[in-house]
PDB file of N, CA and C in Angstrom:
ATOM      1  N   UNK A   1      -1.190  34.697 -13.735  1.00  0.00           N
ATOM      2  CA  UNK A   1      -0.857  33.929 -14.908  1.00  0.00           C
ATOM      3  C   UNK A   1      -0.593  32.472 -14.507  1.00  0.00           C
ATOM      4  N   UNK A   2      -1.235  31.827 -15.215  1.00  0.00           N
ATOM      5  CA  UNK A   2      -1.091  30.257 -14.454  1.00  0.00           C
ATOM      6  C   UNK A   2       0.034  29.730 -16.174  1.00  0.00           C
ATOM      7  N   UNK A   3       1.146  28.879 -15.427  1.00  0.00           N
ATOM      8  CA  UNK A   3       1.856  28.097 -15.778  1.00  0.00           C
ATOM      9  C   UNK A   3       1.471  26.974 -16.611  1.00  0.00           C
ATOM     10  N   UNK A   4       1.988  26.754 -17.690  1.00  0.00           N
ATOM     11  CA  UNK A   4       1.909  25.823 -18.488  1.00  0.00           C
ATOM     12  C   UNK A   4       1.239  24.754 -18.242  1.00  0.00           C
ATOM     13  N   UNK A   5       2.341  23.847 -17.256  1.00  0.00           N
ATOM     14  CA  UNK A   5       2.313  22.336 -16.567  1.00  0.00           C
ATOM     15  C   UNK A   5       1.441  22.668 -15.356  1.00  0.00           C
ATOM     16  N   UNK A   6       0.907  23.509 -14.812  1.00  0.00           N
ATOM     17  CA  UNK A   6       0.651  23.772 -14.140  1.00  0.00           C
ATOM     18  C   UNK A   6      -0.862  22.822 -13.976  1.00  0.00           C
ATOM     19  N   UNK A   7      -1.808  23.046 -14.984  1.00  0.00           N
ATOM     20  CA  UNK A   7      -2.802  22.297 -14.869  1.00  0.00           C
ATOM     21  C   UNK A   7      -3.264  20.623 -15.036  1.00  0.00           C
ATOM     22  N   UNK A   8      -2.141  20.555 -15.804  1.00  0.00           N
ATOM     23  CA  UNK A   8      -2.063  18.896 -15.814  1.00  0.00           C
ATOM     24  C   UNK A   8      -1.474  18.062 -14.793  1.00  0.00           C
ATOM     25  N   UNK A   9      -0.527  18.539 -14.135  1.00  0.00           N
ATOM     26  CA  UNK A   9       0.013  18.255 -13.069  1.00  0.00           C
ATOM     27  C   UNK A   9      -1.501  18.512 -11.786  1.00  0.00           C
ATOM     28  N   UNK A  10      -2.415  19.040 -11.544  1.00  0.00           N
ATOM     29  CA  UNK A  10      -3.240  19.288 -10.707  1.00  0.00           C
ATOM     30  C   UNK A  10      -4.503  18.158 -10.994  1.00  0.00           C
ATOM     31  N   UNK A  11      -5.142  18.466 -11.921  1.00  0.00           N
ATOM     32  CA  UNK A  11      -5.233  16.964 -13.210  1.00  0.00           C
ATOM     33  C   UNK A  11      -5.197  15.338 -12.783  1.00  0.00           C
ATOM     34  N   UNK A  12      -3.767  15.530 -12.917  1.00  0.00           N
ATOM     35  CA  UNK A  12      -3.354  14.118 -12.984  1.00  0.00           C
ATOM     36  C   UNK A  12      -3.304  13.970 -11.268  1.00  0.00           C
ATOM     37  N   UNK A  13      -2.858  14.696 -10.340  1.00  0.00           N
ATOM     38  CA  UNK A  13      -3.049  14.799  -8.849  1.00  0.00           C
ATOM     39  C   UNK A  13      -4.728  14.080  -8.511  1.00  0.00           C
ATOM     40  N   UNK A  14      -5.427  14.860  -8.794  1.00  0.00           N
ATOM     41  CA  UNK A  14      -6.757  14.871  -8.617  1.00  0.00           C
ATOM     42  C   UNK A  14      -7.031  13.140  -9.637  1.00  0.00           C
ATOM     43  N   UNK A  15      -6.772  12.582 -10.461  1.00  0.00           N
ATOM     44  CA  UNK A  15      -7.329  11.230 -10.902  1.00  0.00           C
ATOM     45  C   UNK A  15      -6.165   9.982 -10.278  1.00  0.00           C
ATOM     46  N   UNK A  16      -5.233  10.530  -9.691  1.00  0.00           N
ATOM     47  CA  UNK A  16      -4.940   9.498  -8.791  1.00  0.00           C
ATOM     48  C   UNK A  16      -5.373   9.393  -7.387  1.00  0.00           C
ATOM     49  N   UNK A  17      -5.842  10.877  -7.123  1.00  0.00           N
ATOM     50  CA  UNK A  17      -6.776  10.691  -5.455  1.00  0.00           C
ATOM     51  C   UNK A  17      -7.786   9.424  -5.915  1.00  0.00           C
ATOM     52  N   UNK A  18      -8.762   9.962  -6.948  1.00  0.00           N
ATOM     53  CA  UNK A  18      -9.777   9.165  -7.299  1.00  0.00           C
ATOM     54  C   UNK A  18      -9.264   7.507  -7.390  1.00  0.00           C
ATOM     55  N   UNK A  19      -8.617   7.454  -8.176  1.00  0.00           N
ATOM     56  CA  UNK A  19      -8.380   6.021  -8.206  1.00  0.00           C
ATOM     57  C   UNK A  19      -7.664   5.286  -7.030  1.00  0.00           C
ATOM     58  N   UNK A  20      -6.991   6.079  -6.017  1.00  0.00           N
ATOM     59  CA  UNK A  20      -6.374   5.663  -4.901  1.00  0.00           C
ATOM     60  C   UNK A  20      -7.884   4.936  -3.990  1.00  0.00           C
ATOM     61  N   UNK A  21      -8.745   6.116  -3.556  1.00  0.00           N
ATOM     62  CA  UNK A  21      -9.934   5.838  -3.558  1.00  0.00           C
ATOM     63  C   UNK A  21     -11.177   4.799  -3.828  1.00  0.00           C
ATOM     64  N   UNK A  22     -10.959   4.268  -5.164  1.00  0.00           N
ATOM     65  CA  UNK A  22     -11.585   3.396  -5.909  1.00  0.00           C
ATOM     66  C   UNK A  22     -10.813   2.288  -5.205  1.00  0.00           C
ATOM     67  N   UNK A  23      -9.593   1.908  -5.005  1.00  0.00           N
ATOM     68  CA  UNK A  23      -8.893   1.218  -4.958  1.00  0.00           C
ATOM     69  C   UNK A  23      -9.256   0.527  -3.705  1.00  0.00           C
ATOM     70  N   UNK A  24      -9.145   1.301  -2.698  1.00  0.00           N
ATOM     71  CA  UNK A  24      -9.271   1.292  -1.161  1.00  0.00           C
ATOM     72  C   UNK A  24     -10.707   0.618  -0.921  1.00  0.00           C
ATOM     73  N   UNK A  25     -11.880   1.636  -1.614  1.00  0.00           N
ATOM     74  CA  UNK A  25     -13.515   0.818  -1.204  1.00  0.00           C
ATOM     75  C   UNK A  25     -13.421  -0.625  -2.147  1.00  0.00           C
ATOM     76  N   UNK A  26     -12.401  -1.278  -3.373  1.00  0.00           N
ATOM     77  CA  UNK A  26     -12.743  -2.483  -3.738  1.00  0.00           C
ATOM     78  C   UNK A  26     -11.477  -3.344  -2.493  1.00  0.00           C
ATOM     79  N   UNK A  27     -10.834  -3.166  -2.081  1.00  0.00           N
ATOM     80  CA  UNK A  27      -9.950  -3.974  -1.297  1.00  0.00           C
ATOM     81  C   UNK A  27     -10.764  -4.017  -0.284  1.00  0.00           C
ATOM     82  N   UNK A  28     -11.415  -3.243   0.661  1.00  0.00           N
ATOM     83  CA  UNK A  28     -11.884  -3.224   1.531  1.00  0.00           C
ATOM     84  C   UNK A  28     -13.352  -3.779   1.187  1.00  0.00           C
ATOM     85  N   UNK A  29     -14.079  -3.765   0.492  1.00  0.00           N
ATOM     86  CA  UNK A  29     -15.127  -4.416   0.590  1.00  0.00           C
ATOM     87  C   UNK A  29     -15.403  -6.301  -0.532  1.00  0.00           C
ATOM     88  N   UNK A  30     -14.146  -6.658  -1.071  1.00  0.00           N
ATOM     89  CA  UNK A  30     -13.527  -7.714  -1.052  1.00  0.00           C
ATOM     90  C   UNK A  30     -12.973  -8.479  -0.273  1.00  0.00           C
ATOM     91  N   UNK A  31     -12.410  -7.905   0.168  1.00  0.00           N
ATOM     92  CA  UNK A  31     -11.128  -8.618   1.373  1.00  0.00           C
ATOM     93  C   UNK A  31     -11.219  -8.269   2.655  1.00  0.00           C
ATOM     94  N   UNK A  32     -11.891  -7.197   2.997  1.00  0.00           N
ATOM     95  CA  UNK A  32     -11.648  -6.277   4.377  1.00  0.00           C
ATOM     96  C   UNK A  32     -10.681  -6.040   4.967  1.00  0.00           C
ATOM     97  N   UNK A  33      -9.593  -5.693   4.100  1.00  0.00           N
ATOM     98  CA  UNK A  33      -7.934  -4.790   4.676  1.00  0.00           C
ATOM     99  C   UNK A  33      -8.284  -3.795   3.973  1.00  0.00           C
ATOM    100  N   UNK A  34      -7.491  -2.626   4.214  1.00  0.00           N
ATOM    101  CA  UNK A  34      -7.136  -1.251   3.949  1.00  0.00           C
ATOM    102  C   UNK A  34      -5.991  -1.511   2.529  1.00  0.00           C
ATOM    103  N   UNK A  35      -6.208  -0.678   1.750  1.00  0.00           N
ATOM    104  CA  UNK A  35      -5.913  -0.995   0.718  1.00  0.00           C
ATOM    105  C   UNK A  35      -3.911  -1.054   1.200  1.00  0.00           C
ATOM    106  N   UNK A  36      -3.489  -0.380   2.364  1.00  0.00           N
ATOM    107  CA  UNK A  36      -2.062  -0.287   2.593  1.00  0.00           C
ATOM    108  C   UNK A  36      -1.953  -1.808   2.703  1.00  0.00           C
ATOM    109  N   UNK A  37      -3.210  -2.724   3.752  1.00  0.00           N
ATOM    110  CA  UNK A  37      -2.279  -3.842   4.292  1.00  0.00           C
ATOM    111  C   UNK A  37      -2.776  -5.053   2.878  1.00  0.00           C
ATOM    112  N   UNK A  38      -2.965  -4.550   2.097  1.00  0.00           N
ATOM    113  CA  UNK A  38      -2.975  -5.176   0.297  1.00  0.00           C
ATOM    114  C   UNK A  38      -2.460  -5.285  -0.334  1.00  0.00           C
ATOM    115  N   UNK A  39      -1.403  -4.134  -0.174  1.00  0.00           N
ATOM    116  CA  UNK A  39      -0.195  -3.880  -0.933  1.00  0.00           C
ATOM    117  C   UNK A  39       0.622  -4.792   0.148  1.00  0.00           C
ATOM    118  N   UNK A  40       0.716  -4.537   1.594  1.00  0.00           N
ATOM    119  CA  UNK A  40       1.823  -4.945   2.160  1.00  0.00           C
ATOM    120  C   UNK A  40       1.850  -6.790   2.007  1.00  0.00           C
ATOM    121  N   UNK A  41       0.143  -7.185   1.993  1.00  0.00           N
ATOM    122  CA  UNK A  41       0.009  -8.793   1.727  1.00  0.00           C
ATOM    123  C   UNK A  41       0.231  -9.484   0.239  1.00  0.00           C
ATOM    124  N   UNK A  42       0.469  -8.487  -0.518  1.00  0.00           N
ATOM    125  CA  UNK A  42       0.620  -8.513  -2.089  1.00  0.00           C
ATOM    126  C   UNK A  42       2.329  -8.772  -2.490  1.00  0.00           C
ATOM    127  N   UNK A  43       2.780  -7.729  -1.715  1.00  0.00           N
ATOM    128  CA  UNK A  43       4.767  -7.672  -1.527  1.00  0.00           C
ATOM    129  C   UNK A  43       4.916  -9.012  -1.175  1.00  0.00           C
ATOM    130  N   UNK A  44       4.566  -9.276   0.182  1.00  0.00           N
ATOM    131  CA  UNK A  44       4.711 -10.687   1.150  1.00  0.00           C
ATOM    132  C   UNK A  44       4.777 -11.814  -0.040  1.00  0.00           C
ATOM    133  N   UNK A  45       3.209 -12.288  -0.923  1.00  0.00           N
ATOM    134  CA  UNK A  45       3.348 -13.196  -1.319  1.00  0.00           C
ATOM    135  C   UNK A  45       4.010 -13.396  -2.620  1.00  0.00           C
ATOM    136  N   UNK A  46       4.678 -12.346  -2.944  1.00  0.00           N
ATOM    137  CA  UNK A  46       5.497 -12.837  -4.189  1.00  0.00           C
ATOM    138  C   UNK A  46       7.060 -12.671  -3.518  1.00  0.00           C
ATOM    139  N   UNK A  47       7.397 -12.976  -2.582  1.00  0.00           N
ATOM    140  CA  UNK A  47       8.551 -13.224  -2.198  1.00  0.00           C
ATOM    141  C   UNK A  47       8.645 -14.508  -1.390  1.00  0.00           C
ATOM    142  N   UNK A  48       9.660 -15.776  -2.362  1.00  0.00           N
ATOM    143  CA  UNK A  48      10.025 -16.526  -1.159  1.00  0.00           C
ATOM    144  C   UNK A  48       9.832 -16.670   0.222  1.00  0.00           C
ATOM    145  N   UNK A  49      10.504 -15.724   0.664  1.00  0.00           N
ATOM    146  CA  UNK A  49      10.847 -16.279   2.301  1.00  0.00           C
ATOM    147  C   UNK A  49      11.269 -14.840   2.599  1.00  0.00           C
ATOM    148  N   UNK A  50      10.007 -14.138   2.826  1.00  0.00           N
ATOM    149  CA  UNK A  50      10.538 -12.807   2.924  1.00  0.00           C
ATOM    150  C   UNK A  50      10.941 -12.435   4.729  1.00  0.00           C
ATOM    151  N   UNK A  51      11.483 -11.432   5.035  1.00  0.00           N
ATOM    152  CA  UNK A  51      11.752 -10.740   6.004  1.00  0.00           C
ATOM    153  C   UNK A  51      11.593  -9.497   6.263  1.00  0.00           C
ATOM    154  N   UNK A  52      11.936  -9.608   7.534  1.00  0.00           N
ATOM    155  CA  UNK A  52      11.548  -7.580   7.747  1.00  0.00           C
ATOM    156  C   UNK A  52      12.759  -6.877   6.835  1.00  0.00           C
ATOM    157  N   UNK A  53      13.726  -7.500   6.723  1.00  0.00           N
ATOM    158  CA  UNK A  53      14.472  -5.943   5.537  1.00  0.00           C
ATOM    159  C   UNK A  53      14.135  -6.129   4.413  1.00  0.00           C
ATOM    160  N   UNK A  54      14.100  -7.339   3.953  1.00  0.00           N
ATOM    161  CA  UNK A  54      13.652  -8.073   2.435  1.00  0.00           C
ATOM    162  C   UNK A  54      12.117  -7.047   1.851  1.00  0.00           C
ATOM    163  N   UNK A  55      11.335  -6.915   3.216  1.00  0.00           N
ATOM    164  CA  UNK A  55       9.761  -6.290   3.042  1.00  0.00           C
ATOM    165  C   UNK A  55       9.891  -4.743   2.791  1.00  0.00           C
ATOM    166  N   UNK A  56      11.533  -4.387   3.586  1.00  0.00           N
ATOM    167  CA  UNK A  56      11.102  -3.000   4.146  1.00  0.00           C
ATOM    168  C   UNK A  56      11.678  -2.688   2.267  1.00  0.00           C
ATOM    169  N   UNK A  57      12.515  -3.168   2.297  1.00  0.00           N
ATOM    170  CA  UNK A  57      13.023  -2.750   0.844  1.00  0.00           C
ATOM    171  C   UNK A  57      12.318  -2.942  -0.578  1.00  0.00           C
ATOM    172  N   UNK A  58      12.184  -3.929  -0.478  1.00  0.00           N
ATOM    173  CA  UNK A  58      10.204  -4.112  -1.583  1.00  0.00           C
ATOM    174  C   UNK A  58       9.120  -2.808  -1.566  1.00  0.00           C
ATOM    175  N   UNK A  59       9.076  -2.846  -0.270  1.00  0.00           N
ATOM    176  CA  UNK A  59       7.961  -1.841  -0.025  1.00  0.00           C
ATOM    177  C   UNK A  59       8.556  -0.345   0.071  1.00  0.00           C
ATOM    178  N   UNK A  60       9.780  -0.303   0.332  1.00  0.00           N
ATOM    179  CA  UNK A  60      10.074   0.682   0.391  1.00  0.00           C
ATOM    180  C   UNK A  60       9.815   1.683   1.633  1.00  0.00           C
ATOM    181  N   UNK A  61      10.107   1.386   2.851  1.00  0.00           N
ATOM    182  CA  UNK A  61       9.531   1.924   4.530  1.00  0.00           C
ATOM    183  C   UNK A  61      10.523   1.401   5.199  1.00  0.00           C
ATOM    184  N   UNK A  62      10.885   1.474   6.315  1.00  0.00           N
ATOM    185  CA  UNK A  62      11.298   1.576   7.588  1.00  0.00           C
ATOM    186  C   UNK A  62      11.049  -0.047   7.928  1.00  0.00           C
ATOM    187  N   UNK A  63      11.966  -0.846   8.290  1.00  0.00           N
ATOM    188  CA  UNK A  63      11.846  -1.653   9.015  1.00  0.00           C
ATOM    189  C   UNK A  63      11.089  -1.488   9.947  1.00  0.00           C
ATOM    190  N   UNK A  64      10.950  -0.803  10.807  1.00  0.00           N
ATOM    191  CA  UNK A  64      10.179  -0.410  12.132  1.00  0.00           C
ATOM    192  C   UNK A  64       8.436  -0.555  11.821  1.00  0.00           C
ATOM    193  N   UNK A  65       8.577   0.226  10.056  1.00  0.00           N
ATOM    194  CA  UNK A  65       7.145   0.214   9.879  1.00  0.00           C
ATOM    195  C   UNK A  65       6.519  -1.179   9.351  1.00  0.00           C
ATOM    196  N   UNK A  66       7.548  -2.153   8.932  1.00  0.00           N
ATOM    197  CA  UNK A  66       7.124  -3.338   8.632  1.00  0.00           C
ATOM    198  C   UNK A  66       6.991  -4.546   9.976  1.00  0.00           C
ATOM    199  N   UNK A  67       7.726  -4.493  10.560  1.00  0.00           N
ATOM    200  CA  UNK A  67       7.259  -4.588  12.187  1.00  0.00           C
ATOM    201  C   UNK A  67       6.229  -4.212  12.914  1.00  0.00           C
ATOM    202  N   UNK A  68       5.933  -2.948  12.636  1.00  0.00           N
ATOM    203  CA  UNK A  68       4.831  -2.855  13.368  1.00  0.00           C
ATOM    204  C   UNK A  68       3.399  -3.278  12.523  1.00  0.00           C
ATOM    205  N   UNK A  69       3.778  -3.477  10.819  1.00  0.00           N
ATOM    206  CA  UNK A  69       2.231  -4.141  10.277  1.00  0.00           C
ATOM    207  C   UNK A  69       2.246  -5.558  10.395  1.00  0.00           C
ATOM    208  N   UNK A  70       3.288  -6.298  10.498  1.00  0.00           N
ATOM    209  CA  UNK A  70       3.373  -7.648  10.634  1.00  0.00           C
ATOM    210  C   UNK A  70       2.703  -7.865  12.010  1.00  0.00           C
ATOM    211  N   UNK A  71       2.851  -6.973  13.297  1.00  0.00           N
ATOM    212  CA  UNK A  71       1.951  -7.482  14.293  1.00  0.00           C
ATOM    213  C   UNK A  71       0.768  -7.726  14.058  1.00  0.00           C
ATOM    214  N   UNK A  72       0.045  -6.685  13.489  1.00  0.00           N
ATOM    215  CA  UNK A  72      -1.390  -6.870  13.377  1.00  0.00           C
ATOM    216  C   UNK A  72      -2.191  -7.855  12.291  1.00  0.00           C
ATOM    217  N   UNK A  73      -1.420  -8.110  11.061  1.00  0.00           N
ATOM    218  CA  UNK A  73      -1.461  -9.139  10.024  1.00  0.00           C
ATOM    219  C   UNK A  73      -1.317 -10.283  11.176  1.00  0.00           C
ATOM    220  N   UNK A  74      -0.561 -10.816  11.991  1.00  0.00           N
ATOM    221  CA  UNK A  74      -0.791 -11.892  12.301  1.00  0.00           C
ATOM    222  C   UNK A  74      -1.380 -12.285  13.054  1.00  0.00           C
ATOM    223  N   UNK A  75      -1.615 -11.225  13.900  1.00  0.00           N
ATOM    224  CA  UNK A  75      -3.136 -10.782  15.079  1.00  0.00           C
ATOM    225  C   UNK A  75      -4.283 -11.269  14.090  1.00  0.00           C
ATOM    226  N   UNK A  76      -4.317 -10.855  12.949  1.00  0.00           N
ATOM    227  CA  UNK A  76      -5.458 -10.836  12.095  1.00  0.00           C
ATOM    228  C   UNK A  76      -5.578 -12.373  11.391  1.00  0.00           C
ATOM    229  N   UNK A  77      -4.459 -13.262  11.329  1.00  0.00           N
ATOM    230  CA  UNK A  77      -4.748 -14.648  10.805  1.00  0.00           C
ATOM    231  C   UNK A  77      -4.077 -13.809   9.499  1.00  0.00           C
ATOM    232  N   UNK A  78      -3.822 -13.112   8.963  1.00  0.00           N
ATOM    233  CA  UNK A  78      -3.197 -13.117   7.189  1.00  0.00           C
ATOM    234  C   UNK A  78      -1.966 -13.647   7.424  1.00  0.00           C
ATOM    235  N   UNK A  79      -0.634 -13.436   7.895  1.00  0.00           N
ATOM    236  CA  UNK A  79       0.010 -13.866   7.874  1.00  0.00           C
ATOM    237  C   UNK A  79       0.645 -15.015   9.136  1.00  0.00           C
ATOM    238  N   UNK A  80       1.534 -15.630   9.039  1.00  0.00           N
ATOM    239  CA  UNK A  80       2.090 -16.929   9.823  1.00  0.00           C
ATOM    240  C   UNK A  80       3.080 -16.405  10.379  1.00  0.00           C
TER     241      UNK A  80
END
């Protein structure tokens, strides 16, 4: 017996893969980042004078994990 919510919830799972998806091949073949370091260059520029806790808390992650994308963003020329 399948559950009520059961199918819309699977549904709605399945059209945010898709659009996660969609998302990723237009960032990446626009810009050439991964749709993560889009979001993370997207946070960055609507903040002043941001920082690693300022980012981690925007974004919602680990200091550690905003540290370790800021290396490669600036390896990469996106950020200063």
């Amino acid at each position: 017996m399948q559950l009520l919510g059961q199918g819309i919830a699977v549904t709605l799972h399945e059209l945010v893969h898709l659009i996660d998806g969609f998302a990723e091949h237009l960032v990446r073949e626009r810009f050439g980042v991964s749709y993560s370091q889009y979001h993370f260059l997207a946070a960055t520029s609507t903040l002043d004078d941001p920082d690693v806790t300022t980012l981690a808390e925007c974004l919602m992650v680990s200091k550690a994990a905003v540290s370790k994308r800021l290396d490669g963003l600036v390896t990469d020329g996106w950020i200063e």
